[in-house]
C-alpha atoms as a PDB file:
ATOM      1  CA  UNK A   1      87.415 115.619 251.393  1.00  0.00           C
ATOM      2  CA  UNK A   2      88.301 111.975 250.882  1.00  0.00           C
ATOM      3  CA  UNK A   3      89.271 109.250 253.281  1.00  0.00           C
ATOM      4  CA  UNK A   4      90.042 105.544 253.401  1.00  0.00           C
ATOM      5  CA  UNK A   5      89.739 103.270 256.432  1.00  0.00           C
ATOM      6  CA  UNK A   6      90.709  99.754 257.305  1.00  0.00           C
ATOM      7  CA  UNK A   7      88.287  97.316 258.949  1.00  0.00           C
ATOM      8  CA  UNK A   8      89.434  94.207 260.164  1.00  0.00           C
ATOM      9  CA  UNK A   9      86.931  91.643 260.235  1.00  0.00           C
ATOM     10  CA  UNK A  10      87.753  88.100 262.468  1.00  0.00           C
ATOM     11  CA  UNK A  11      84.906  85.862 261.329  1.00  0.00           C
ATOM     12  CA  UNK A  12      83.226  84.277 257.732  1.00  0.00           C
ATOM     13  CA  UNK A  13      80.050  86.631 258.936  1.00  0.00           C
ATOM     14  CA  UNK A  14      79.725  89.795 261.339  1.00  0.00           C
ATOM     15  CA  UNK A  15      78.912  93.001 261.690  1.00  0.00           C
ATOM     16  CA  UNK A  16      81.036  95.626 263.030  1.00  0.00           C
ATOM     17  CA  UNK A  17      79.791  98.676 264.104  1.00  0.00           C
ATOM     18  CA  UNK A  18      81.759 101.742 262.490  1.00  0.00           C
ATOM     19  CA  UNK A  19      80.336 104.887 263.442  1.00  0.00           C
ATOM     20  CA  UNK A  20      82.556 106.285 265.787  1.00  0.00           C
ATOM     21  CA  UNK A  21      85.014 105.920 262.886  1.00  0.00           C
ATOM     22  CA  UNK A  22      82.874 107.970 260.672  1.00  0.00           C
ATOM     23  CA  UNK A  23      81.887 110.248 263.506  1.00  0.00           C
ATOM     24  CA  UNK A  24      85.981 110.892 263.657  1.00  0.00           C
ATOM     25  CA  UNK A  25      86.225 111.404 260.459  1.00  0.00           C
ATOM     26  CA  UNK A  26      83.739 114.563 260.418  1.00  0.00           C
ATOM     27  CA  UNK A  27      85.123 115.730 263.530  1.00  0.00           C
ATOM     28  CA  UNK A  28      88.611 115.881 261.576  1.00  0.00           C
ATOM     29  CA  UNK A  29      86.983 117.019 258.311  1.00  0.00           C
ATOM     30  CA  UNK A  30      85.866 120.088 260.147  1.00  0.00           C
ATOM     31  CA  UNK A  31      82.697 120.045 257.799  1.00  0.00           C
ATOM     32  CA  UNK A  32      80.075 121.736 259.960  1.00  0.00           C
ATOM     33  CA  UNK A  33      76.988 120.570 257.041  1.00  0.00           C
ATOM     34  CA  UNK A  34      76.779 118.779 254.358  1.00  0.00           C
ATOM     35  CA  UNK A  35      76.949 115.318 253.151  1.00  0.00           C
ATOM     36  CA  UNK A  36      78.639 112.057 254.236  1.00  0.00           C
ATOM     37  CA  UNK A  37      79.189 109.535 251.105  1.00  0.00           C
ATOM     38  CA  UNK A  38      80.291 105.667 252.993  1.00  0.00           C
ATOM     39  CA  UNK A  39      81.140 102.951 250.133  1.00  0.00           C
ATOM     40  CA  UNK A  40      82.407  99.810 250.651  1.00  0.00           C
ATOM     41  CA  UNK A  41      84.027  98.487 247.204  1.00  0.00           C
ATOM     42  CA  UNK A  42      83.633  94.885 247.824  1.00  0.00           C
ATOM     43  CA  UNK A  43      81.268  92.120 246.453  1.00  0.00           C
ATOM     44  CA  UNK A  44      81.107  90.122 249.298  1.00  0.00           C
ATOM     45  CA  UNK A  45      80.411  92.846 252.157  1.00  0.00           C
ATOM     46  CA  UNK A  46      78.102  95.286 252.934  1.00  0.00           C
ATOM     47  CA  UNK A  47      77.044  98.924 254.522  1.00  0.00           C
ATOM     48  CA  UNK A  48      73.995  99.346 256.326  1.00  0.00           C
ATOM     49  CA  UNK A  49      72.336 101.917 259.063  1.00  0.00           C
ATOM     50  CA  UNK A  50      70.652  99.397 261.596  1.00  0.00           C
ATOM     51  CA  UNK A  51      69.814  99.274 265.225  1.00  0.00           C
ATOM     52  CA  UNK A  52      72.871  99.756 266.974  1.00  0.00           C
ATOM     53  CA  UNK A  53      71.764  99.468 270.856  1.00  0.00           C
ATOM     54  CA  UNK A  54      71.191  96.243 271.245  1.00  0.00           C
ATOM     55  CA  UNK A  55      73.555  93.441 270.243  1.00  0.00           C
ATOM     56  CA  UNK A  56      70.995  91.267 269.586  1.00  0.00           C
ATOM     57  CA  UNK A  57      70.017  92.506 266.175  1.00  0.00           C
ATOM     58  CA  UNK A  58      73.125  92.481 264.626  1.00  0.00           C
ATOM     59  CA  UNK A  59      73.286  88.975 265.199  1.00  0.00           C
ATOM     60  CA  UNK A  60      69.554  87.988 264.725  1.00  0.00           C
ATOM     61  CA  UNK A  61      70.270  90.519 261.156  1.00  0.00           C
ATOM     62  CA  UNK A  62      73.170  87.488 260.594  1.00  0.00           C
ATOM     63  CA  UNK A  63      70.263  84.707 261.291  1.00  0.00           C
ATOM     64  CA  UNK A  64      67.858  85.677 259.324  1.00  0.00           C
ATOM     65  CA  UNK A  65      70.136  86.032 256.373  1.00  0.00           C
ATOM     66  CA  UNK A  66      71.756  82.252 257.099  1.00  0.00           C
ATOM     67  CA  UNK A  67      68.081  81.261 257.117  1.00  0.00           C
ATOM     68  CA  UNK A  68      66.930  82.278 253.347  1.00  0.00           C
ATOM     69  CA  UNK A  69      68.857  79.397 252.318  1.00  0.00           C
ATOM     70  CA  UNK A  70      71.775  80.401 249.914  1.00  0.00           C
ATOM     71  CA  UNK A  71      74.163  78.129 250.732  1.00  0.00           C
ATOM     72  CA  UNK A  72      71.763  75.233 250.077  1.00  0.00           C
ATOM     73  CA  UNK A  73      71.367  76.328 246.226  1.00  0.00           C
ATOM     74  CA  UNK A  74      73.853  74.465 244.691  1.00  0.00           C
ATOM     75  CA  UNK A  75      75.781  78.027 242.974  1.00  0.00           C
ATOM     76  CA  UNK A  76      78.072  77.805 239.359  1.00  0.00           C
ATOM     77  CA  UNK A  77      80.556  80.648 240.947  1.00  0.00           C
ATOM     78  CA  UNK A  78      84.094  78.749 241.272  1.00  0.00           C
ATOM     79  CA  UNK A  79      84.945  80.647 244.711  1.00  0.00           C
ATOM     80  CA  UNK A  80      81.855  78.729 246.841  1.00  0.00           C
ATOM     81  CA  UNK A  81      80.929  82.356 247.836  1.00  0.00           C
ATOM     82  CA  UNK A  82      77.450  82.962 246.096  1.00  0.00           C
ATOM     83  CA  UNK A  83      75.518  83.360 248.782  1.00  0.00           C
ATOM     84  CA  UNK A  84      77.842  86.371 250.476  1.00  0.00           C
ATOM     85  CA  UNK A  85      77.519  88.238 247.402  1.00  0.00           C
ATOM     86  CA  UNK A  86      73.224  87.859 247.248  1.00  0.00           C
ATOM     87  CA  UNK A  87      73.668  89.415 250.891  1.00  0.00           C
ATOM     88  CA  UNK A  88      76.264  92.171 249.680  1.00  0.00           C
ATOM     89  CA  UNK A  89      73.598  92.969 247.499  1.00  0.00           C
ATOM     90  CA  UNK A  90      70.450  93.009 249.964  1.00  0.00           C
ATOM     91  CA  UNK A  91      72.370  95.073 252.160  1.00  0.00           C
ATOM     92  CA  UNK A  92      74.091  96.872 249.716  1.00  0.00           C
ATOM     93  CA  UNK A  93      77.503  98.903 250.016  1.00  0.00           C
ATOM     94  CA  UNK A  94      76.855 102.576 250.356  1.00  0.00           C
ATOM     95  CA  UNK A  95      74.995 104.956 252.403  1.00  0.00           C
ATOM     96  CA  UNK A  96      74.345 108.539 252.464  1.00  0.00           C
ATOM     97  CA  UNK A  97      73.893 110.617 255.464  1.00  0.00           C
ATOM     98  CA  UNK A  98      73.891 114.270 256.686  1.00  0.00           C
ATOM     99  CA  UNK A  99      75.776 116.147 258.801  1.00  0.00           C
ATOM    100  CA  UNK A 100      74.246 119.055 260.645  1.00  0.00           C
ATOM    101  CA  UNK A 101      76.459 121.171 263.291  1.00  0.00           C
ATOM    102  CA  UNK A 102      78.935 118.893 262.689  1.00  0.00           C
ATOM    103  CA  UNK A 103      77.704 115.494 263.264  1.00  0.00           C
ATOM    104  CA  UNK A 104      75.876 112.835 261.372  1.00  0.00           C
ATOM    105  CA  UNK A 105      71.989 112.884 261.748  1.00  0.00           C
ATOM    106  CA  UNK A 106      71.156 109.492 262.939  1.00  0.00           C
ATOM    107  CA  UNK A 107      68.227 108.147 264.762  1.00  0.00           C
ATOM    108  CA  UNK A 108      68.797 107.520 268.478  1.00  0.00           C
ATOM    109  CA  UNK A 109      69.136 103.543 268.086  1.00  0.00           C
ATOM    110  CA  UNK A 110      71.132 103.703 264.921  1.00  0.00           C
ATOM    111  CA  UNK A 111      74.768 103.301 263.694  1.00  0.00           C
ATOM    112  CA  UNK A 112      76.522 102.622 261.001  1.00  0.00           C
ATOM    113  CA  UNK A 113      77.472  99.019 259.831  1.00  0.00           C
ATOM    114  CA  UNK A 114      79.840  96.973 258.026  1.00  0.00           C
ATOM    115  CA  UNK A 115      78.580  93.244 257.175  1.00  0.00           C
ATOM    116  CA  UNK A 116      81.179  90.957 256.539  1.00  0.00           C
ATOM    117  CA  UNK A 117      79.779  87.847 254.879  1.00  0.00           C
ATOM    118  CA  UNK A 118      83.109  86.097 253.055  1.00  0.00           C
ATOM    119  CA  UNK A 119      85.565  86.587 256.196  1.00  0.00           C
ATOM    120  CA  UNK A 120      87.891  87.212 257.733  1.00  0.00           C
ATOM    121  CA  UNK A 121      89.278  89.889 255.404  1.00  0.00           C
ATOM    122  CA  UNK A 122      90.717  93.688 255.523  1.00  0.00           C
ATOM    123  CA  UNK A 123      88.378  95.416 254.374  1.00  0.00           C
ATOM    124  CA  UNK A 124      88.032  99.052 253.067  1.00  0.00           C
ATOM    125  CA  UNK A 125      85.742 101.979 253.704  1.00  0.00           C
ATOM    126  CA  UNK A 126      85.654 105.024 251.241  1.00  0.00           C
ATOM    127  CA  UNK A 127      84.581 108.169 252.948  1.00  0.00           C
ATOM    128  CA  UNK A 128      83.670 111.334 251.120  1.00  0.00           C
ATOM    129  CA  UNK A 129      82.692 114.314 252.720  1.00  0.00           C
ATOM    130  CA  UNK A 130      81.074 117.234 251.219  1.00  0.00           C
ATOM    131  CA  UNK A 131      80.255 120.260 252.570  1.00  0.00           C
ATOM    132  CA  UNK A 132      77.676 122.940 251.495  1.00  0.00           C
END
């Protein structure tokens, strides 16, 4: 089963928690196990599984990024956005998870995460869901 969502992002760099999205989307999929396949097809965002209690880390994730210095580089690419795509790529823009009696098997603390590094944008989220 294949799904698309929307994120709207509202700033050049966040993070926005989606896993109550993705937690819908099994619900709906009725998969009870199998596989959960998240891709984000952009170059200047990115998909991680991260802390999700505290708010803190998602924005000290943000700060430590801002501190390695990109934007200070002096970058050839035309659209001024180098350094979002070096972070697209630390991050990166897929995950893989399982789902087991119908949910995805996640540590306690963590959630799934969209980066947003060249906002504000619309930005999509592939979902495919396998069962087996």
């Amino acid at each position: 089963m294949f799904f698309t969502e929307k994120v709207i992002t509202h700033k050049v760099e966040e993070i926005i928690d989606i896993t109550e999205k993705i937690n819908s989307i099994i619900s709906k999929s009725k998969i009870d196990s199998g596989m959960c396949l998240i891709v984000v097809p952009h170059t200047s965002a990115g998909l991680t599984v991260n802390e999700n209690f505290d708010p803190d880390v998602k924005s000290d994730i943000l700060y430590g990024l801002k501190n390695l210095h990109f934007d200070d580089l002096g970058f050839s690419h035309s659209e001024g956005n180098s350094p979002a795509h070096i972070k697209s790529m630390l991050t990166g823009t897929t995950e893989t998870l399982i789902i087991k009696d119908g949910k995805l098997m996640l540590g306690k603390w963590q959630g799934i995460l969209l980066c947003e590094y060249d906002g504000p944008r619309t930005r999509t989220v592939n979902i495919k869901i396998i069962g087996g």
